[in-house]
Protein backbone atom coordinates (compact mmCIF):
# COMPACT_ATOMS: atom_id res chain seq x y z
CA UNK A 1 22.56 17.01 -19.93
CA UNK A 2 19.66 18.29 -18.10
CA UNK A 3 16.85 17.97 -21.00
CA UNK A 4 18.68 14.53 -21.32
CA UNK A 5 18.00 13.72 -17.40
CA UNK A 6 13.86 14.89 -17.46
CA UNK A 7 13.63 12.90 -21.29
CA UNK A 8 15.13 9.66 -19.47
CA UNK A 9 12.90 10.08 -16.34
CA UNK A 10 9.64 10.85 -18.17
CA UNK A 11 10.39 7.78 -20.52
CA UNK A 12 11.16 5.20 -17.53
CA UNK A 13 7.95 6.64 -15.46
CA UNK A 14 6.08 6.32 -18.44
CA UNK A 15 7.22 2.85 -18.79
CA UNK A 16 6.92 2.03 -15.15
CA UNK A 17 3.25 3.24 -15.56
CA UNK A 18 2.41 0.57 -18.27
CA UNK A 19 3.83 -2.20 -16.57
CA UNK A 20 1.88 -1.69 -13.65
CA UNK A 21 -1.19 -0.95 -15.82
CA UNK A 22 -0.51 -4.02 -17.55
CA UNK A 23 -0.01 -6.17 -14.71
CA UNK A 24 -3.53 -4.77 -13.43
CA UNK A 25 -5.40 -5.29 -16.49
CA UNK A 26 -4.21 -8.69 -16.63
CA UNK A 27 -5.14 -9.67 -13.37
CA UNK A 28 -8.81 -8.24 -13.37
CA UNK A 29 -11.67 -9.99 -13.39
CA UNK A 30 -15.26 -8.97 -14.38
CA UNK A 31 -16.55 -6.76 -11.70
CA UNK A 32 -20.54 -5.78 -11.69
CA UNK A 33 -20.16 -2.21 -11.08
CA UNK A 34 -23.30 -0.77 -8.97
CA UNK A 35 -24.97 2.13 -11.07
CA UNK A 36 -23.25 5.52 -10.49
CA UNK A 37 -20.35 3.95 -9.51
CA UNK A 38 -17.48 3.92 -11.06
CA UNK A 39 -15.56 0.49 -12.30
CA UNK A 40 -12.28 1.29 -10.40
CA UNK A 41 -13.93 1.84 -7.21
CA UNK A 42 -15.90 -1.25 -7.66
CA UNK A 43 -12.11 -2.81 -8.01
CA UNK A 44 -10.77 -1.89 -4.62
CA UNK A 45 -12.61 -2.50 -1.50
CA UNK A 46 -12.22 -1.70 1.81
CA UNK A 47 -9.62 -3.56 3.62
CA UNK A 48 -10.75 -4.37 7.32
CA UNK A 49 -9.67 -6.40 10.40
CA UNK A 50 -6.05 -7.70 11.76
CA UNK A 51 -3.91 -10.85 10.67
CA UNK A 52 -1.12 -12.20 12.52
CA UNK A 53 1.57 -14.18 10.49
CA UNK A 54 5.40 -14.75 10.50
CA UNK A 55 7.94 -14.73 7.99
CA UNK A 56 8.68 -17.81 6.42
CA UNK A 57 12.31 -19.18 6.28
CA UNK A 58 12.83 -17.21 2.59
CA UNK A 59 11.50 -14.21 4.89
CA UNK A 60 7.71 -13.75 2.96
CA UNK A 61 4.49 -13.25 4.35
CA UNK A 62 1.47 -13.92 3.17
CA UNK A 63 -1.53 -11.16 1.87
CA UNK A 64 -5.02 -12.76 3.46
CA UNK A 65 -6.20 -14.15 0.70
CA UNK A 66 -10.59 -12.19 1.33
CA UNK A 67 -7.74 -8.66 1.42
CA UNK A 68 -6.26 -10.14 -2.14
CA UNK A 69 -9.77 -10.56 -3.41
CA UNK A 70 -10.96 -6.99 -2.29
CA UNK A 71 -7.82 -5.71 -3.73
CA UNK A 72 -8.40 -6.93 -6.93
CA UNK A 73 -5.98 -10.12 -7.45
CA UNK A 74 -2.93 -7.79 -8.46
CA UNK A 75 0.02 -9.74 -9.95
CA UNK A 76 2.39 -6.57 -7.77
CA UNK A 77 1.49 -4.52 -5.03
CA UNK A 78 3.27 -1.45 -3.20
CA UNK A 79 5.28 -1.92 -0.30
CA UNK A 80 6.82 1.70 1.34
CA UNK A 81 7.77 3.14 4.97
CA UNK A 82 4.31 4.47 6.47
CA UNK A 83 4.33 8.14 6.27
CA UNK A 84 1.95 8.62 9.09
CA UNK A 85 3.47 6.86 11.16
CA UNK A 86 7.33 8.29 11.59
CA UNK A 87 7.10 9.97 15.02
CA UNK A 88 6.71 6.40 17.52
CA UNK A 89 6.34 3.14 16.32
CA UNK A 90 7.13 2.70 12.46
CA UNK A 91 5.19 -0.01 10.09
CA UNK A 92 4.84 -0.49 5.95
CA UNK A 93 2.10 0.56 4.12
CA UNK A 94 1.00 -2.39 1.41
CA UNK A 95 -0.99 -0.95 -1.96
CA UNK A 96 -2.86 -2.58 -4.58
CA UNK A 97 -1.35 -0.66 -8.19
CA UNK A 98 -4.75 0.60 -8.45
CA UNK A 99 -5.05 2.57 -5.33
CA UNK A 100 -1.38 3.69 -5.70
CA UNK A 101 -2.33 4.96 -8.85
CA UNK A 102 -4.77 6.86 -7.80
CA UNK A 103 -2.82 8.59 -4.75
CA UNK A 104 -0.10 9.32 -8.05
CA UNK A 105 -2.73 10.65 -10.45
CA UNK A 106 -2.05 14.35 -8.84
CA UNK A 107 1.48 14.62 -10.32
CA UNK A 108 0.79 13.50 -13.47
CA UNK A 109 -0.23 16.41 -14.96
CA UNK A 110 2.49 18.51 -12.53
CA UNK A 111 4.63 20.47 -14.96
CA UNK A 112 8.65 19.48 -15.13
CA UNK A 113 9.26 22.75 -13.47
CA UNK A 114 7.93 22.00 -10.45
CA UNK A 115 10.62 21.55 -8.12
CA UNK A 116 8.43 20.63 -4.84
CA UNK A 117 6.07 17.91 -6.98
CA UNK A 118 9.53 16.92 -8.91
CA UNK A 119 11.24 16.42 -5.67
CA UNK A 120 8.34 14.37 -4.06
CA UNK A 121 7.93 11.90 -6.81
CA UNK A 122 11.51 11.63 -6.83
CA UNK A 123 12.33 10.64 -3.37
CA UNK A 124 8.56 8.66 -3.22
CA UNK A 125 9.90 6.41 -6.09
CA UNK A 126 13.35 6.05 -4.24
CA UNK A 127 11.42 4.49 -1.11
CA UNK A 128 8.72 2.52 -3.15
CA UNK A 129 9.03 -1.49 -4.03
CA UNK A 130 6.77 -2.84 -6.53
CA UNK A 131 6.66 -6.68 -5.42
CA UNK A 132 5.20 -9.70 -7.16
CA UNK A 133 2.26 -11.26 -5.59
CA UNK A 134 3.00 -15.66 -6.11
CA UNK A 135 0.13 -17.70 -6.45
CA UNK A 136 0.25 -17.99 -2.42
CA UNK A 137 -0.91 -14.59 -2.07
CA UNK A 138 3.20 -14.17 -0.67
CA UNK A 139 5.50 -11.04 -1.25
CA UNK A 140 8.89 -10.74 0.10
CA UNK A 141 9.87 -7.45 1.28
CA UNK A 142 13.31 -6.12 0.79
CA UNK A 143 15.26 -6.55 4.31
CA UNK A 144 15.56 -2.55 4.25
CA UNK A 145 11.96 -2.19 4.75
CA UNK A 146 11.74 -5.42 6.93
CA UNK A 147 14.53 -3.50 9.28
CA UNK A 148 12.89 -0.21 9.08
CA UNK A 149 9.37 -1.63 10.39
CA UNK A 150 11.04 -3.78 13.19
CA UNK A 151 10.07 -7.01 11.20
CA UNK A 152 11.71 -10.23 11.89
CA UNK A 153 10.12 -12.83 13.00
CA UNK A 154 6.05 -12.34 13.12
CA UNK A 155 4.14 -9.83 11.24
CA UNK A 156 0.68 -7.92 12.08
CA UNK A 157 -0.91 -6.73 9.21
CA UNK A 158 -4.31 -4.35 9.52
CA UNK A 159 -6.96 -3.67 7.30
CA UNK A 160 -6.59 -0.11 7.46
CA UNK A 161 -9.41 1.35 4.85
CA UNK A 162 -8.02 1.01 1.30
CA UNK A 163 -4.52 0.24 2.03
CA UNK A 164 -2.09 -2.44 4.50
CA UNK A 165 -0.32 -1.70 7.12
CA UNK A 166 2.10 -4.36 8.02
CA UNK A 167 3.51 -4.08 12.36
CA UNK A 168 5.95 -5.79 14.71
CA UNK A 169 3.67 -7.49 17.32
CA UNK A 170 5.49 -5.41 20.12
CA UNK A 171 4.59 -2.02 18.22
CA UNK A 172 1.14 -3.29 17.35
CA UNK A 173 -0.25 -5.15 20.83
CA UNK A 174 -4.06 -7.23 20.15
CA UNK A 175 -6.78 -5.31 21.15
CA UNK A 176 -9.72 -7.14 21.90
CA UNK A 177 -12.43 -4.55 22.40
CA UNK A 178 -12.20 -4.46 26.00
CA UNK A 179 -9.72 -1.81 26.20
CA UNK A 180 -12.60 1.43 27.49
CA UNK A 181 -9.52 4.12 26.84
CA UNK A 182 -8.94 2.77 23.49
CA UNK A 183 -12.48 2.76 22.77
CA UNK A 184 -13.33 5.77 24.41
CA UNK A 185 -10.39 7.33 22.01
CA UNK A 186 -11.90 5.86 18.56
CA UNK A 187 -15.71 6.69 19.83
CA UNK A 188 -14.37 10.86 19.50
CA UNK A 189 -12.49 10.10 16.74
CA UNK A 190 -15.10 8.04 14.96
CA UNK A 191 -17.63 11.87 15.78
CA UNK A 192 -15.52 14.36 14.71
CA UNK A 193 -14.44 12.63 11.06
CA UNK A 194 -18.61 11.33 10.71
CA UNK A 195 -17.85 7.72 10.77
């Protein structure tokens, strides 16, 4: 029962992989890559700036469509909980399959046997929606993850390096630049990571 469990779990992660791989081949386009660079990086961009929407009556919002470029054009994309962001106000992280793929590469090679790797990918997978992207650029998030980020009626999403994050408006407020603590705030931030 147990070898049956692993043999059923690599096969549907296996297929899960080519779908998505798939799906991403199909939807790139030729890319110049700089020299010593490689192609996948020359894929996926980084994502920049703040766009306010709402949900449309079937509850959708739409990617910007210079974030869909920069992410590649993906036919899916990732939708989960933000994981750094649980302790306050909560929000979605939104990933192209490439990027995702790359933050999943680690536990590919992660033998069956390990229970702390196993258990991640397990519970990961459990919280993860891989949503189609329509030819608007839309996805429509499962209500669970809708509820869980306080979404209802307008959405905020932010460019936040190589990845979405999708806000309430009342848990993500417009800053314009004239806000000296917040600036203050990202100035020591920005020195001690070398931005």
């Amino acid at each position: 029962m147990f070898w049956e469990a692993i043999f059923m779990l690599a096969f549907w992660w296996e297929k899960m992989y080519k779908e998505v791989i798939k799906g991403h081949e199909m939807s790139e386009r030729p890319v110049q890559t700089p020299p010593g660079e490689n192609r996948d990086s020359a894929l996926i961009q980084p994502l920049l700036g703040r766009a306010d929407h709402k949900l449309d009556p079937k509850r959708r919002f739409t990617i910007p469509t210079d974030w869909y470029e920069r992410m590649g054009r993906p036919p899916q994309v990732y939708v989960m909980p933000s994981l750094s962001h649980l302790h306050g106000p909560r929000c979605l992280d939104i990933f192209c399959p490439a990027e995702f793929d790359r933050r999943m590469e680690a536990f590919r090679h992660a033998a069956l046997s390990d229970a702390t790797k196993a258990s991640f990918t397990s519970r990961i997978g459990e919280l993860v929606s891989c949503l189609s992207v329509d030819t608007m650029n839309r996805i429509r998030v499962k209500d669970s993850l809708l509820a869980f980020a306080g979404l209802t009626t307008d959405v905020v999403l932010i460019g936040a390096g190589y990845h979405v994050e999708a806000w309430s408006p009342e848990n993500r407020p417009k800053i314009d630049g004239s806000e000296a603590d917040v600036l203050a705030q990202l100035a020591t931030e920005a020195q001690s990571m070398n931005f």
